[in-house]
N, C-alpha and C. Protein backbone atom coordinates (compact mmCIF):
# COMPACT_ATOMS: atom_id res chain seq x y z
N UNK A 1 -31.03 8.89 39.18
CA UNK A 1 -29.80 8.19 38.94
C UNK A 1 -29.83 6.82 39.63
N UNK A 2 -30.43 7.12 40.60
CA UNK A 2 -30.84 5.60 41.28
C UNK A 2 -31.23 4.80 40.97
N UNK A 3 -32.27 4.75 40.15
CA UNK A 3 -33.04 4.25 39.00
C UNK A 3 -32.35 3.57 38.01
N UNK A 4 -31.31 4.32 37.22
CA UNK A 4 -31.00 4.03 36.27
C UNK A 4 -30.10 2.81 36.90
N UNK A 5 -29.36 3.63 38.05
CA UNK A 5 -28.22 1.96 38.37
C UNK A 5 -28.83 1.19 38.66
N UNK A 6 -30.34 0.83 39.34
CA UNK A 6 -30.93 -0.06 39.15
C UNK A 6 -31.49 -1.44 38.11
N UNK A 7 -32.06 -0.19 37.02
CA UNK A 7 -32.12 -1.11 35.67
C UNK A 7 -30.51 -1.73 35.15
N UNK A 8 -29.50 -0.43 35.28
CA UNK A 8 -28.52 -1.00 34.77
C UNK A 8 -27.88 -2.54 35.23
N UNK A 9 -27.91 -2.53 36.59
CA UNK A 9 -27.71 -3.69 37.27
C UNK A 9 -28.87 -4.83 36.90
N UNK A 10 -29.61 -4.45 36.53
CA UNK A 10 -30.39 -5.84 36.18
C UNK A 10 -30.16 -6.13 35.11
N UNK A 11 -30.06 -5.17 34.11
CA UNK A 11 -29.69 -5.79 32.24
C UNK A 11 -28.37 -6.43 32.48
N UNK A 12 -27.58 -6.39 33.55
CA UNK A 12 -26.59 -6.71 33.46
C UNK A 12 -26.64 -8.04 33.83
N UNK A 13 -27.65 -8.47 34.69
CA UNK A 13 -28.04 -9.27 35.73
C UNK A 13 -28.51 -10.82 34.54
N UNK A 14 -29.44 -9.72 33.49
CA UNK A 14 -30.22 -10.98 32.42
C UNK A 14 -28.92 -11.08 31.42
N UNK A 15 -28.19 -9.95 30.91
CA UNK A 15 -26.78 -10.16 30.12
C UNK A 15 -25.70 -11.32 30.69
N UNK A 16 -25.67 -11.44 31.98
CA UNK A 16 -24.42 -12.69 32.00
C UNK A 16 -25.29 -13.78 31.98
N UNK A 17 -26.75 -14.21 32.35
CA UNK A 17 -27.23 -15.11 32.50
C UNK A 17 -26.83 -15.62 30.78
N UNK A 18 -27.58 -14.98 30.01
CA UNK A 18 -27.58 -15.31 28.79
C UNK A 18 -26.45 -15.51 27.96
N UNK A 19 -25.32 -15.07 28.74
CA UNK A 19 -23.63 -15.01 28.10
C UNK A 19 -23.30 -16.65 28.07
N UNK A 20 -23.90 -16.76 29.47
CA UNK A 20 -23.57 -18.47 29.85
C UNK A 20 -24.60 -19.10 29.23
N UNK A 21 -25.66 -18.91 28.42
CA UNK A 21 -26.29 -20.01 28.20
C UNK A 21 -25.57 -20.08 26.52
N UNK A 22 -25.25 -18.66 26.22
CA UNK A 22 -25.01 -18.88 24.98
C UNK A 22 -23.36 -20.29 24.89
N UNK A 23 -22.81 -19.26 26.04
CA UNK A 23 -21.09 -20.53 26.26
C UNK A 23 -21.87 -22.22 26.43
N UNK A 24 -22.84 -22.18 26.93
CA UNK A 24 -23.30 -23.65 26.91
C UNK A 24 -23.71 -24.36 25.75
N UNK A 25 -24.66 -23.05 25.15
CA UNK A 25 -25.12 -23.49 23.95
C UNK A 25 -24.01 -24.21 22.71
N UNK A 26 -22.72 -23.06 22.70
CA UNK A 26 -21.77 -23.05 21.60
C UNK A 26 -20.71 -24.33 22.11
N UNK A 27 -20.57 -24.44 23.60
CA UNK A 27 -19.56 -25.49 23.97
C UNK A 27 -20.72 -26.89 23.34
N UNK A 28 -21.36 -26.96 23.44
CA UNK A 28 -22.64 -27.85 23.28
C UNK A 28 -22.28 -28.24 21.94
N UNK A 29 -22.69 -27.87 20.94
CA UNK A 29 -22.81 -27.60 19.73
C UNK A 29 -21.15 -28.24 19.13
N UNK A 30 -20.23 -27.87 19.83
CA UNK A 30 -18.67 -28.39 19.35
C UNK A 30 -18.63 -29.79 19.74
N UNK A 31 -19.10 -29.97 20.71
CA UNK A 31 -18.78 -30.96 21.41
C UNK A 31 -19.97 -32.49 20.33
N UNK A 32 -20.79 -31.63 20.20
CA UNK A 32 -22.04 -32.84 19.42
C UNK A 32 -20.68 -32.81 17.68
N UNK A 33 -20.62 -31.90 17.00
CA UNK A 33 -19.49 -32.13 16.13
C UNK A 33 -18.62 -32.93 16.18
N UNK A 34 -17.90 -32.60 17.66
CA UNK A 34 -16.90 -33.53 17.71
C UNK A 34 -16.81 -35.30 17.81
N UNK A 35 -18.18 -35.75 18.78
CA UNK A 35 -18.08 -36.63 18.84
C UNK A 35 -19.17 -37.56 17.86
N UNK A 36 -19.29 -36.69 16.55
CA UNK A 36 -20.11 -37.47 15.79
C UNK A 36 -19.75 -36.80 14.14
N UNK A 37 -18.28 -36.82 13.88
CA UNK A 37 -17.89 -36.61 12.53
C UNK A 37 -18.38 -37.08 11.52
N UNK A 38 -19.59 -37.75 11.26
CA UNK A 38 -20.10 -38.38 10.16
C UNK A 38 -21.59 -37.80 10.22
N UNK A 39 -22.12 -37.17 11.30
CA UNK A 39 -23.48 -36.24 11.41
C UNK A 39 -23.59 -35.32 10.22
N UNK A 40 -24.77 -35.50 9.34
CA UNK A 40 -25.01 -34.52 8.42
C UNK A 40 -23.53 -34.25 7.21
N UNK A 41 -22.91 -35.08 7.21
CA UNK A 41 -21.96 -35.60 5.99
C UNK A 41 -22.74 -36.37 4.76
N UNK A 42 -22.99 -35.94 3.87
CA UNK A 42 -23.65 -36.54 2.41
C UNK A 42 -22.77 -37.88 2.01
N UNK A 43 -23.54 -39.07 2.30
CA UNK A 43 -23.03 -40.29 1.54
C UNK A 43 -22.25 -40.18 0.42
N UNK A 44 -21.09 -41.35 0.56
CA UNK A 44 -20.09 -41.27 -1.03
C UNK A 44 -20.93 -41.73 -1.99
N UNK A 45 -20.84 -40.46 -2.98
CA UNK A 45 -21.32 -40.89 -4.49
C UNK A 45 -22.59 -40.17 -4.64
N UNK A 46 -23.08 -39.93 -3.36
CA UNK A 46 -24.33 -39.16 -3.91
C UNK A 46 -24.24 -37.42 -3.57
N UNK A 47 -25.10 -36.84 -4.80
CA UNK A 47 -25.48 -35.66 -4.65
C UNK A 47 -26.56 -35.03 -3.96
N UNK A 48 -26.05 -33.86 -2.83
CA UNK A 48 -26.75 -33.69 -1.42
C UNK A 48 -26.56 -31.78 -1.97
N UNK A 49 -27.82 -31.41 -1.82
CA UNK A 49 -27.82 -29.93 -2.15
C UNK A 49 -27.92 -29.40 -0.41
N UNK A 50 -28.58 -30.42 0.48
CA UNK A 50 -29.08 -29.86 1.67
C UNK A 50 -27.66 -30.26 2.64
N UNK A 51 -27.34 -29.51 2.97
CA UNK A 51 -25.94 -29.39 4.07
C UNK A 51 -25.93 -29.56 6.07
N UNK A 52 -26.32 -30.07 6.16
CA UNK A 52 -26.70 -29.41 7.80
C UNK A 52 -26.15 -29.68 8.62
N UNK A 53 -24.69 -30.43 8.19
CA UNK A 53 -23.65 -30.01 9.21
C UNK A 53 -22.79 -28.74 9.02
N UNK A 54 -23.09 -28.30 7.37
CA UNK A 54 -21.99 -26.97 7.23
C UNK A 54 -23.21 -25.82 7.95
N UNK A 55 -24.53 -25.93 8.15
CA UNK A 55 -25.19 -24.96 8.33
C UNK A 55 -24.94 -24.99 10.08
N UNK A 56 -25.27 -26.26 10.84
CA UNK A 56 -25.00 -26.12 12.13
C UNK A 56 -23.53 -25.82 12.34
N UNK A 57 -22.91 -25.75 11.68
CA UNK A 57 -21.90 -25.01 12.13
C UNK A 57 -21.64 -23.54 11.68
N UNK A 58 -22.38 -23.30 10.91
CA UNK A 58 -22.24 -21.81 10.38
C UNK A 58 -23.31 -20.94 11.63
N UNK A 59 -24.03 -21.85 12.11
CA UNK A 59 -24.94 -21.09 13.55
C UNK A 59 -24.29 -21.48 14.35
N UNK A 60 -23.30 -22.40 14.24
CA UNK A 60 -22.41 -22.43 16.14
C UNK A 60 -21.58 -20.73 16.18
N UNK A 61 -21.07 -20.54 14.70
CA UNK A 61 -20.63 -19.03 14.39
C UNK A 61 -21.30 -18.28 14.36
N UNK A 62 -22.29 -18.01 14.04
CA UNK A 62 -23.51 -17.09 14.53
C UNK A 62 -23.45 -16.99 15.90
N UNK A 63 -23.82 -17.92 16.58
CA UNK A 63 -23.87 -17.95 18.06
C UNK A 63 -22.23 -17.05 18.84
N UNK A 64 -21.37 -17.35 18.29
CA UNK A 64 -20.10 -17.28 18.90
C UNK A 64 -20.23 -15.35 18.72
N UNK A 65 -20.77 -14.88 17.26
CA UNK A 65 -20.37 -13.77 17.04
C UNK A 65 -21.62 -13.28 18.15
N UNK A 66 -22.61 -13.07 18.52
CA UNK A 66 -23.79 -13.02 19.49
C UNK A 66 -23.11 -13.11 20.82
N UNK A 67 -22.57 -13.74 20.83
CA UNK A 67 -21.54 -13.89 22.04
C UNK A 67 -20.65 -13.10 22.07
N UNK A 68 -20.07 -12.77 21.32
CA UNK A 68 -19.01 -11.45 21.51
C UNK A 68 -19.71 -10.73 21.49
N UNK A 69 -20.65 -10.08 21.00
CA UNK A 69 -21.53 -8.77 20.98
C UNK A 69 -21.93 -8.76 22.24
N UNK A 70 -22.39 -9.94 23.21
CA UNK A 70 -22.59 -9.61 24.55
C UNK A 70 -21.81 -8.87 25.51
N UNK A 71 -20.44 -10.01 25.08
CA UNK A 71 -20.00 -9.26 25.75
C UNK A 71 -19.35 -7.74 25.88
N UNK A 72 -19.02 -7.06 24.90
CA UNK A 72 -19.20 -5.55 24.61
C UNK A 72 -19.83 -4.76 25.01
N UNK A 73 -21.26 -5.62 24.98
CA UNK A 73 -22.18 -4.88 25.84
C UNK A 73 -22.12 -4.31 27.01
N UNK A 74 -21.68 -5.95 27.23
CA UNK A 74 -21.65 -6.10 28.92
C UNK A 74 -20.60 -5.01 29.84
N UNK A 75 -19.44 -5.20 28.87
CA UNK A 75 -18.30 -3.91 28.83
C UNK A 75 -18.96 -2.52 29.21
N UNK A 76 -19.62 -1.72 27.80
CA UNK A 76 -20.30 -0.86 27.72
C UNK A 76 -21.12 -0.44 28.75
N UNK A 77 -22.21 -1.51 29.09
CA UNK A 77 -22.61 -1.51 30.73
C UNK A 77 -22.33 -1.13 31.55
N UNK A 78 -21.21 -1.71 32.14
CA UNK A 78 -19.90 -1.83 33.36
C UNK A 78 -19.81 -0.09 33.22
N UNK A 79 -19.36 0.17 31.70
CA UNK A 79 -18.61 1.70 32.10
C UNK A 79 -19.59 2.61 32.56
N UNK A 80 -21.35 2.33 31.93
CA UNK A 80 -21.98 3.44 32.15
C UNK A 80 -22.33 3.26 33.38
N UNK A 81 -22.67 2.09 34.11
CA UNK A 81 -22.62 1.78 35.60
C UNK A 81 -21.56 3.14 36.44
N UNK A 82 -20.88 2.56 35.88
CA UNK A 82 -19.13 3.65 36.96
C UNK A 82 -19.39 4.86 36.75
N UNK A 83 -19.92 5.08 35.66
CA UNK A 83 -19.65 6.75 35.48
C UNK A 83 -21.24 7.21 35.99
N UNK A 84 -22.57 6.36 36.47
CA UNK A 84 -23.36 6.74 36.85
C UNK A 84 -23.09 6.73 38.60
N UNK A 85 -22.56 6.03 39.31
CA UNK A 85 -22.20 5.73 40.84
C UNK A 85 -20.92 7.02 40.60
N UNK A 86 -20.36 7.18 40.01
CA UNK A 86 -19.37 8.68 39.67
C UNK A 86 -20.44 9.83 39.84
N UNK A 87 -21.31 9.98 39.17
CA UNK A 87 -22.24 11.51 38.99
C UNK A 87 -22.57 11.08 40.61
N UNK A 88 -23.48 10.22 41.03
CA UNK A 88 -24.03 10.08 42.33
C UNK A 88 -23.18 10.58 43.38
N UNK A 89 -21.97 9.85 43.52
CA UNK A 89 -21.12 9.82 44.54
C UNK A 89 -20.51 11.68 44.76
N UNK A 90 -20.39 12.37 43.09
CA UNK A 90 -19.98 13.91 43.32
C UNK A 90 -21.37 14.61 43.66
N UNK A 91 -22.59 14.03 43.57
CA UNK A 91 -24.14 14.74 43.85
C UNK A 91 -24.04 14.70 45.72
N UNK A 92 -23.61 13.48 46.00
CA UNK A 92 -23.57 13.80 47.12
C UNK A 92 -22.44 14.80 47.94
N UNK A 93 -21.43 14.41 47.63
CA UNK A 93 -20.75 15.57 48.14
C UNK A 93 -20.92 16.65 47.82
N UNK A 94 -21.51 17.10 46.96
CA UNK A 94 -21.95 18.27 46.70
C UNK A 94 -23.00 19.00 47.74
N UNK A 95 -24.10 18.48 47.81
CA UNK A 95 -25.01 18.57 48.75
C UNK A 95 -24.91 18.51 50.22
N UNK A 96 -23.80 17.13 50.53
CA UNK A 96 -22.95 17.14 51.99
C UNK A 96 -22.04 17.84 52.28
N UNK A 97 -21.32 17.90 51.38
CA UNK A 97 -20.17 19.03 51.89
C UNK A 97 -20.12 20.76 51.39
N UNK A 98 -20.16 20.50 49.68
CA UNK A 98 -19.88 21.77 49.24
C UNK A 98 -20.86 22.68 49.51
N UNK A 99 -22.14 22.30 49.32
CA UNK A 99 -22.90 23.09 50.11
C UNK A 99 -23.25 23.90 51.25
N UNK A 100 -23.27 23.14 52.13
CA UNK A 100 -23.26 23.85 53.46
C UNK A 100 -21.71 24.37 54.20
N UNK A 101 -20.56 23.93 53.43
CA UNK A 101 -19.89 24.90 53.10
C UNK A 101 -19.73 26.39 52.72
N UNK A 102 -20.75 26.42 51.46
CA UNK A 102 -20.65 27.68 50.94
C UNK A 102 -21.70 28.04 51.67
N UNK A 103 -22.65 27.84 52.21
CA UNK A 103 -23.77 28.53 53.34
C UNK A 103 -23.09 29.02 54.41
N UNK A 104 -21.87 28.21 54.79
CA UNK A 104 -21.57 28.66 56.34
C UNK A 104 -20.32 30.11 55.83
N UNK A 105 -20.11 29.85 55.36
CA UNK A 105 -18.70 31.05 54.32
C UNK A 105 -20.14 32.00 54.05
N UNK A 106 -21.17 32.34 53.30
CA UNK A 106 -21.97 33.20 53.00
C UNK A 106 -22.92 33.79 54.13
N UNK A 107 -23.37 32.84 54.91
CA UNK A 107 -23.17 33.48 56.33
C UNK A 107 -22.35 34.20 57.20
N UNK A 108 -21.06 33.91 57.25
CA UNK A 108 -20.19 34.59 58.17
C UNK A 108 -20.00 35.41 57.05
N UNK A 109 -19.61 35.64 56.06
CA UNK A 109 -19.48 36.62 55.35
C UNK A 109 -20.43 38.42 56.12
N UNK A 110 -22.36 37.78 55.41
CA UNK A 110 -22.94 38.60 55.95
C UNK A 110 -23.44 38.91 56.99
N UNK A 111 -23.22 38.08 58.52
CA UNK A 111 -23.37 38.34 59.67
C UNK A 111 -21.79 39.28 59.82
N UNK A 112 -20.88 39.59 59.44
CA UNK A 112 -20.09 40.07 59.71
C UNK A 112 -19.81 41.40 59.35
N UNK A 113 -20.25 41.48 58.34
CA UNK A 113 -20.50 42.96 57.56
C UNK A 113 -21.58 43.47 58.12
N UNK A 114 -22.78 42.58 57.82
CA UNK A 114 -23.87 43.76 58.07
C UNK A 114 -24.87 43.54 59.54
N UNK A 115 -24.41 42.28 59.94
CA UNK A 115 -25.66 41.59 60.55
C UNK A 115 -27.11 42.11 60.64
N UNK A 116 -27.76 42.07 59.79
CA UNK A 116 -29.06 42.09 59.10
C UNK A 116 -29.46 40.64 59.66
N UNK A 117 -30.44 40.77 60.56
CA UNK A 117 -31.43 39.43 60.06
C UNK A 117 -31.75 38.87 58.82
N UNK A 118 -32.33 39.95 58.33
CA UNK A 118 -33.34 39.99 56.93
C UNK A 118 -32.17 39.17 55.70
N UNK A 119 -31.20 39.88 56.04
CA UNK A 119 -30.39 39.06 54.87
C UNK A 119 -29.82 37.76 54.91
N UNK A 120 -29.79 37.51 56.51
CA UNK A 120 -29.33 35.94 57.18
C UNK A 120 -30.48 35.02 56.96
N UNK A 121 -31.74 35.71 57.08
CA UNK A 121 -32.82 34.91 56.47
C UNK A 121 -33.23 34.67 54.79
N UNK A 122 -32.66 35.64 54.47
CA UNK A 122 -32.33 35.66 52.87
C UNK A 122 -31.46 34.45 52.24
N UNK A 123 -30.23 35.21 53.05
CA UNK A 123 -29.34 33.51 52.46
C UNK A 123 -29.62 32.39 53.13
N UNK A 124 -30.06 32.15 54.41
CA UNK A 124 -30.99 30.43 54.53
C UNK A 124 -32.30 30.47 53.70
N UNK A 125 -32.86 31.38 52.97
CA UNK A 125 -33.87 30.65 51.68
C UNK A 125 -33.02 30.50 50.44
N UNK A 126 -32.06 31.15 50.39
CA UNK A 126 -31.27 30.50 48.88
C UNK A 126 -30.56 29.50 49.57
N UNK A 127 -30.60 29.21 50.25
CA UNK A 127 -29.15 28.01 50.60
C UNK A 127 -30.72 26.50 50.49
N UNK A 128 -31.92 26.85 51.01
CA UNK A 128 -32.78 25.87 50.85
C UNK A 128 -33.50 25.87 49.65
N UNK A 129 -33.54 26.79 48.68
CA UNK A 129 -33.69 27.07 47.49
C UNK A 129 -32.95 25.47 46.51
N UNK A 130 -31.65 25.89 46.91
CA UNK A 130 -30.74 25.16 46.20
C UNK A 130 -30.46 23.53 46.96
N UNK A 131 -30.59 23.65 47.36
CA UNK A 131 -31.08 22.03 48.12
C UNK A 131 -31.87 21.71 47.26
N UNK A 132 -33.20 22.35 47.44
CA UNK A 132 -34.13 21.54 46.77
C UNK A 132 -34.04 21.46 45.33
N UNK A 133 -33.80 22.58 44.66
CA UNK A 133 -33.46 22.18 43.30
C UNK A 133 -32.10 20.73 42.85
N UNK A 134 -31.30 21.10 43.73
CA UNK A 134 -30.24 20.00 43.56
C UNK A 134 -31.02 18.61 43.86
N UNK A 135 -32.37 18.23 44.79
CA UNK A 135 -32.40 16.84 44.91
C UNK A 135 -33.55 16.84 44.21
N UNK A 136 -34.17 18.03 43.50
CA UNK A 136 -35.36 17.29 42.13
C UNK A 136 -34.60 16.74 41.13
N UNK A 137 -33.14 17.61 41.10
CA UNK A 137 -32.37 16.95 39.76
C UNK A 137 -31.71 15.76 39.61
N UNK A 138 -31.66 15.28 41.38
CA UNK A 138 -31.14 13.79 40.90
C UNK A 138 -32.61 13.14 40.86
N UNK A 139 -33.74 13.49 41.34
CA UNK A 139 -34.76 12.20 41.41
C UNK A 139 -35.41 12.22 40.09
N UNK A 140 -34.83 13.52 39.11
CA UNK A 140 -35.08 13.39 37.79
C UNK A 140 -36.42 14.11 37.65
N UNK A 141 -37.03 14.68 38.46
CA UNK A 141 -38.57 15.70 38.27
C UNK A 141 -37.64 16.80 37.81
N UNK A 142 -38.98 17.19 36.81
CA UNK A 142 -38.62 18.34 36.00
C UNK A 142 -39.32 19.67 36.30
């Protein structure tokens, strides 16, 4: 899980870089429009099949929609971020608290009834049993 918030934090890391180059790109792009209304306008009287101010602007819209898709992403990201530092944050308490919780309750349980060694040593190998299975499953070994 560590891992993953790792990568996640970095796609996130190359996602805003690129959010802003695209806002540069598209503020860019309005701004060359704006201050040059006669750019790629076909002379009066003549016939112009090739367009390339309606096309650079049909890619400043391209760009803009690329730009919203980022950011969605970026959204999308964010949530799986939270809900991965969410699984982590209940893995640990699980392991810190609930655990050796239920070891110390399953201990006094059977030191109290039976006091058996054999079985006090029984339940400290399931109580380390389950440790270890619980921290292959966050480091993701199968």
């Amino acid at each position: 899980m560590r891992d993953t918030l790792k990568v996640v934090d970095q796609t996130l890391s190359t996602h805003e870089a690129e959010t802003a180059r695209l806002d540069y790109l598209i503020r860019a792009g309005h701004e060359y429009l704006d201050e040059n209304p006669a750019a790629g306008v076909a002379a009066a009287g003549q016939m112009e099949f090739d367009k390339p101010r309606e096309r650079f602007a049909r890619k400043l819209a391209n760009l803009a929609t690329l730009r919203a898709s980022h950011a969605m992403s970026a959204m999308q990201m964010k949530l799986t971020r939270a809900q991965a530092v969410d699984m982590l944050d209940r893995f640990s308490e699980t392991t810190s608290v609930l655990v050796p919780v239920w070891r110390q309750h399953t201990l006094a349980l059977i030191t109290s009834r039976h006091m058996d060694p054999a079985m006090v040593g029984e339940a400290a190998k399931a109580h380390t049993a389950l440790m270890r299975s619980l921290s292959k499953s966050l480091d993701g070994v199968k």
